[in-house]
PDB file of N, CA and C in Angstrom:
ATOM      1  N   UNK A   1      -9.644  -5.581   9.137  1.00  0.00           N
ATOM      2  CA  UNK A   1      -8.608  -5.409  10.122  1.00  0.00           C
ATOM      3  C   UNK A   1      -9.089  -5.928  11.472  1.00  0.00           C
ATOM      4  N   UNK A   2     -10.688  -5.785  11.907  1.00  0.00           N
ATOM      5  CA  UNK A   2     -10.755  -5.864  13.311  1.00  0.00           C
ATOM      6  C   UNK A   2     -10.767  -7.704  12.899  1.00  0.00           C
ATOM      7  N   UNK A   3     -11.431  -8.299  12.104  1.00  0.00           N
ATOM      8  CA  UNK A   3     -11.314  -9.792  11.870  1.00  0.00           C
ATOM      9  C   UNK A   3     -10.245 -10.490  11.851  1.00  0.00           C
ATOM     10  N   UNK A   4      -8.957  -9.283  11.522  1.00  0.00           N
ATOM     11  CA  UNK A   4      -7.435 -10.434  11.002  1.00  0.00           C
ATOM     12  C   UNK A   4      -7.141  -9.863  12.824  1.00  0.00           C
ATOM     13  N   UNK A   5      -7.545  -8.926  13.578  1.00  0.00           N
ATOM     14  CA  UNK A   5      -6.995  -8.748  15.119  1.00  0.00           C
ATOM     15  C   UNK A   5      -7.522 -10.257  15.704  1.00  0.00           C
ATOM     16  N   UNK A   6      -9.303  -9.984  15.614  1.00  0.00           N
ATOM     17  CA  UNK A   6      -9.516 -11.107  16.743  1.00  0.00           C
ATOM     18  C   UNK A   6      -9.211 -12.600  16.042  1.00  0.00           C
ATOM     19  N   UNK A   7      -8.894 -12.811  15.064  1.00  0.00           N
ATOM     20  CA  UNK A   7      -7.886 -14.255  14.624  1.00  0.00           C
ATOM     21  C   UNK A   7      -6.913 -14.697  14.864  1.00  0.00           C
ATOM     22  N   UNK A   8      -5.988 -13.543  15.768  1.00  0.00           N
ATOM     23  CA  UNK A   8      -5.154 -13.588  16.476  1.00  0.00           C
ATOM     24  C   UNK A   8      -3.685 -13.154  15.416  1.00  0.00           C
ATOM     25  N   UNK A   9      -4.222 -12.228  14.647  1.00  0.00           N
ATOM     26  CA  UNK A   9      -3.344 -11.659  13.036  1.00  0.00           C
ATOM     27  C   UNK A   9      -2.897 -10.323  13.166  1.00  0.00           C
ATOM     28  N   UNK A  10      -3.006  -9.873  15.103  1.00  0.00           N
ATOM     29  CA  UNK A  10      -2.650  -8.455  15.313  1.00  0.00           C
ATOM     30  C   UNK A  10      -1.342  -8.152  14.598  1.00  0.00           C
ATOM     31  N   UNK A  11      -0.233  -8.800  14.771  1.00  0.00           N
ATOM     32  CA  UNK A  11       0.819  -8.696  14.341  1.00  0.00           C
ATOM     33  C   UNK A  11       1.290  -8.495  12.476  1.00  0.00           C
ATOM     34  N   UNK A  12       0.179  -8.775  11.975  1.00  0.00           N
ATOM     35  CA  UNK A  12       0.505  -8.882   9.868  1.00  0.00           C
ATOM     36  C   UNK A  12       0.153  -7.791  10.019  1.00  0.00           C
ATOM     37  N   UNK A  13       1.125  -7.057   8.809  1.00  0.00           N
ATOM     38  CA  UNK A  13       1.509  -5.943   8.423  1.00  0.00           C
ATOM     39  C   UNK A  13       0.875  -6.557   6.812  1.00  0.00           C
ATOM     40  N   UNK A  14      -0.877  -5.274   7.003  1.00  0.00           N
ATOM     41  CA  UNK A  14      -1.439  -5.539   5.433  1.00  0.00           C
ATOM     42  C   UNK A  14      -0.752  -3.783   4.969  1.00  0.00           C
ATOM     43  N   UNK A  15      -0.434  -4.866   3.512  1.00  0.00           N
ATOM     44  CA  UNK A  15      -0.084  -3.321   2.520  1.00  0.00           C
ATOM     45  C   UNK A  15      -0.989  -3.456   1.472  1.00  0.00           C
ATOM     46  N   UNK A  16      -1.590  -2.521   1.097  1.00  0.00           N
ATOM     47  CA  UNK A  16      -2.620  -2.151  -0.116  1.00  0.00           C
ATOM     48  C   UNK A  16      -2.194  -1.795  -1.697  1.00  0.00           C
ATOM     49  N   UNK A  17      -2.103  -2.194  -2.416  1.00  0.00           N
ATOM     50  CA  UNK A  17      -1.804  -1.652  -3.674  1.00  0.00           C
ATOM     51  C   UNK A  17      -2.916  -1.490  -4.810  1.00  0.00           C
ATOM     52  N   UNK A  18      -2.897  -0.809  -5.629  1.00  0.00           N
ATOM     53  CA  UNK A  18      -3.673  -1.064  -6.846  1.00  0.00           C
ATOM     54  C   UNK A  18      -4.259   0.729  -6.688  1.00  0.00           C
ATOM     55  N   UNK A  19      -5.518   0.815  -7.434  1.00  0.00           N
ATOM     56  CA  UNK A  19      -6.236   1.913  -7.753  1.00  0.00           C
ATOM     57  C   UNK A  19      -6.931   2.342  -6.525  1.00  0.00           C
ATOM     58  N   UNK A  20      -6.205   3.119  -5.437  1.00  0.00           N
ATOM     59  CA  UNK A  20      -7.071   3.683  -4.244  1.00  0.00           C
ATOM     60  C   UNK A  20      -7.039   5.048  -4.389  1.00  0.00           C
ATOM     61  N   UNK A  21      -7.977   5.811  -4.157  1.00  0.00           N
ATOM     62  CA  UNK A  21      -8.369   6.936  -4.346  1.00  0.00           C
ATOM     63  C   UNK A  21      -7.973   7.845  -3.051  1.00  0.00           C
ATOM     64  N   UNK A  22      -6.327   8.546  -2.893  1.00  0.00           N
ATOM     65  CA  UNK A  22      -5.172   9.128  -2.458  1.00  0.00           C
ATOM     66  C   UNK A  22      -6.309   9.943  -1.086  1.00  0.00           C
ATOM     67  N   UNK A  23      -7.844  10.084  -1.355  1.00  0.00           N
ATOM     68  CA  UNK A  23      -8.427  10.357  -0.053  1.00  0.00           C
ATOM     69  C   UNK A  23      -8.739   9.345   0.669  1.00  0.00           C
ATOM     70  N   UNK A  24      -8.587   8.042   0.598  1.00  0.00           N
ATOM     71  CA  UNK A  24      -8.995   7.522   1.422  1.00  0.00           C
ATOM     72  C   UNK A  24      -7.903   6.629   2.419  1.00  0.00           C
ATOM     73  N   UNK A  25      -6.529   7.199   1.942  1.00  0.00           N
ATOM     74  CA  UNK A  25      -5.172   6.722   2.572  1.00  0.00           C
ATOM     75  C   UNK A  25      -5.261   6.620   3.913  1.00  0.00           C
ATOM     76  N   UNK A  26      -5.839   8.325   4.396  1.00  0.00           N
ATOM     77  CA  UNK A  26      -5.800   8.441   6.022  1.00  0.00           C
ATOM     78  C   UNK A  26      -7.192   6.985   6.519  1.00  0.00           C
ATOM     79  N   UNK A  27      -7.861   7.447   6.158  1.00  0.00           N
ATOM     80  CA  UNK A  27      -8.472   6.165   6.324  1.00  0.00           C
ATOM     81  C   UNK A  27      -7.949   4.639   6.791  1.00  0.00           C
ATOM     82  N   UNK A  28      -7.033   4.391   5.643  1.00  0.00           N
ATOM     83  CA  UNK A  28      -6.726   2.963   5.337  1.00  0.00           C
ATOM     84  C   UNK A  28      -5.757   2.641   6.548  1.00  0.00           C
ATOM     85  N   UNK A  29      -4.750   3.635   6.809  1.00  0.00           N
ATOM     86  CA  UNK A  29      -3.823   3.914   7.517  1.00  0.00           C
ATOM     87  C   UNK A  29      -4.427   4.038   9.072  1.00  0.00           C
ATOM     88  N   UNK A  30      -5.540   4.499   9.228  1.00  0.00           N
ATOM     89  CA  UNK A  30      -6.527   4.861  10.586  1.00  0.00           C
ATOM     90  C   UNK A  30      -6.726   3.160  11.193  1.00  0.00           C
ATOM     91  N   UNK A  31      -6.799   2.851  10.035  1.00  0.00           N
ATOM     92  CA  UNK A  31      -7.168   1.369  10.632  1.00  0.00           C
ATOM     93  C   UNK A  31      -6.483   0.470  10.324  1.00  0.00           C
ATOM     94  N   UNK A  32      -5.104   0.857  10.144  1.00  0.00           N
ATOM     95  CA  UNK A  32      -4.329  -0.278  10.377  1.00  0.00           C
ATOM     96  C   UNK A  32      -3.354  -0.707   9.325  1.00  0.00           C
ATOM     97  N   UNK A  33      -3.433   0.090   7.900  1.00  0.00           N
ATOM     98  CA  UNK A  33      -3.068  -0.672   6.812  1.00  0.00           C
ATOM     99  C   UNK A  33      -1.510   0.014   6.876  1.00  0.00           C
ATOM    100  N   UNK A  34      -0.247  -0.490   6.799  1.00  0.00           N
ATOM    101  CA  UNK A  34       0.777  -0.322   7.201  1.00  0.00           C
ATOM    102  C   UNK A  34       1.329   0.701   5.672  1.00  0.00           C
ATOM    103  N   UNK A  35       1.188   0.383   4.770  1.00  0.00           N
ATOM    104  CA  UNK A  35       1.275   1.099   3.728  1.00  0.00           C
ATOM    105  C   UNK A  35       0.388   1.055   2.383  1.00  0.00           C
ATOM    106  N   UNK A  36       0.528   1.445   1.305  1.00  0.00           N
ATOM    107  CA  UNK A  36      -0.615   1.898   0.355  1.00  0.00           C
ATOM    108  C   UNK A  36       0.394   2.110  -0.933  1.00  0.00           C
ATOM    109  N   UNK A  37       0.397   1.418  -2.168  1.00  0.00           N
ATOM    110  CA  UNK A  37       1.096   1.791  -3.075  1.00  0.00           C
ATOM    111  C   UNK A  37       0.603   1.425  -4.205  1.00  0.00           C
ATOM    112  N   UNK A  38       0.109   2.826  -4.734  1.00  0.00           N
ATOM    113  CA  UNK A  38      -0.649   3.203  -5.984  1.00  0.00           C
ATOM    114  C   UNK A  38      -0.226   2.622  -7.495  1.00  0.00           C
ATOM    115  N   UNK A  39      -0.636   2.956  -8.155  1.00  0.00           N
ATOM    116  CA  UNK A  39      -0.257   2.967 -10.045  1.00  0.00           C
ATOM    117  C   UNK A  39       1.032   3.823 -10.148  1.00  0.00           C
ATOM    118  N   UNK A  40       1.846   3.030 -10.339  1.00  0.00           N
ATOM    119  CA  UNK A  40       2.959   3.688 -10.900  1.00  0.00           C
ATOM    120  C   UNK A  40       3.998   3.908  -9.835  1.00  0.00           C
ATOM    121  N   UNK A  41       4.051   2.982  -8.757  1.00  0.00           N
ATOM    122  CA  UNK A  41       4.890   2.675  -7.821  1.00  0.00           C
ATOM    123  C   UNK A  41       6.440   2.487  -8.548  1.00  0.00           C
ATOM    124  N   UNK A  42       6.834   3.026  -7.904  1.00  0.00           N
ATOM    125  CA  UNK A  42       8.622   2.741  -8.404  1.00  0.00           C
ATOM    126  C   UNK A  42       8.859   1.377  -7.346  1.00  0.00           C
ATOM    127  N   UNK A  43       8.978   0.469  -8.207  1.00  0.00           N
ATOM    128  CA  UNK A  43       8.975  -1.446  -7.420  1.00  0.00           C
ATOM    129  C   UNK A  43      10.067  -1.602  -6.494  1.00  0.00           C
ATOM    130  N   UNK A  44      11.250  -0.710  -6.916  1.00  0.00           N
ATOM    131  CA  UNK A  44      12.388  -0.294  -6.341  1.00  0.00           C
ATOM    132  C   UNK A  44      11.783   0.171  -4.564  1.00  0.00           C
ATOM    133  N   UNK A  45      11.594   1.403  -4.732  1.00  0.00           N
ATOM    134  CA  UNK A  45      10.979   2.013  -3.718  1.00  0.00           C
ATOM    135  C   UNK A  45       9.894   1.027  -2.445  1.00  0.00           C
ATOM    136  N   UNK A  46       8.972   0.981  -3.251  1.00  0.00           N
ATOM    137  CA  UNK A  46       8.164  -0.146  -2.444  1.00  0.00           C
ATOM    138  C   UNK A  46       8.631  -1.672  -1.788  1.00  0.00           C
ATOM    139  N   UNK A  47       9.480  -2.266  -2.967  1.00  0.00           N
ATOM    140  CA  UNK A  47      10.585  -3.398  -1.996  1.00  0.00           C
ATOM    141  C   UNK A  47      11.099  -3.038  -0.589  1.00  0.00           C
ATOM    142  N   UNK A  48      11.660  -1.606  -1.169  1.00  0.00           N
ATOM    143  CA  UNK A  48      12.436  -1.207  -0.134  1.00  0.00           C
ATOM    144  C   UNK A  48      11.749  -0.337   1.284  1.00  0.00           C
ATOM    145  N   UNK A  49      10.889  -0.166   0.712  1.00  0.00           N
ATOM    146  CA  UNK A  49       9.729  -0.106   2.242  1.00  0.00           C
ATOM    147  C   UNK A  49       9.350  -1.486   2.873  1.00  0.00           C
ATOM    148  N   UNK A  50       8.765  -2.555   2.031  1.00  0.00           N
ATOM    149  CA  UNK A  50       8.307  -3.186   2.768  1.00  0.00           C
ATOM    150  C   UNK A  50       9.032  -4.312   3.383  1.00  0.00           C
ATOM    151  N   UNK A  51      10.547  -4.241   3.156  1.00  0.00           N
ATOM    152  CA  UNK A  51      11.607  -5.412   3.420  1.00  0.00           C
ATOM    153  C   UNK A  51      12.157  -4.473   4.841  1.00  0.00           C
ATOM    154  N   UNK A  52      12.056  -3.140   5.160  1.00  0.00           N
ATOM    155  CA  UNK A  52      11.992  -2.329   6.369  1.00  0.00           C
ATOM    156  C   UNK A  52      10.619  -2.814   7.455  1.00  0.00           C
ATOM    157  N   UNK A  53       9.539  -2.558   6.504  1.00  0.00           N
ATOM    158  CA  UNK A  53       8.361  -3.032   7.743  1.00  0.00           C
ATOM    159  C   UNK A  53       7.972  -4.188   7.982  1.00  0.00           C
ATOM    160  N   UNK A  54       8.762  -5.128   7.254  1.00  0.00           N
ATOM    161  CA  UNK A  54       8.585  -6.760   7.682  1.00  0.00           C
ATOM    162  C   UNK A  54      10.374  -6.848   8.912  1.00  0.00           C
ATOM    163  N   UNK A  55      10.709  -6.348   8.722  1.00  0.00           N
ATOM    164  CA  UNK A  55      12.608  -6.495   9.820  1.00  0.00           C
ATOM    165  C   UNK A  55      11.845  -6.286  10.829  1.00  0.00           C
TER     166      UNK A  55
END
């Protein structure tokens, strides 16, 4: 995150998916990661978040 800031990438909205271990969200989120979507994401749901945090 601090590498995609000083590249001048303040503005991308990173989202995380795959196998993250649900303690380390606050984390991911602490530094920047706009959302987090685990195993077994409803694709529905997650479209529809991230077509909100890209508007």
């Amino acid at each position: 995150m601090k590498e995609l800031k000083k590249q001048g990438g303040g503005s991308v909205k990173v989202i995380c998916g795959g196998v993250i271990p649900p303690k380390d969200y606050a984390f991911l989120k602490k530094h920047g990661v706009a959302d987090i979507f685990g195993p077994g994401t409803n694709i529905a749901l997650a479209a529809s978040k991230i077509l909100r945090l890209i508007s």
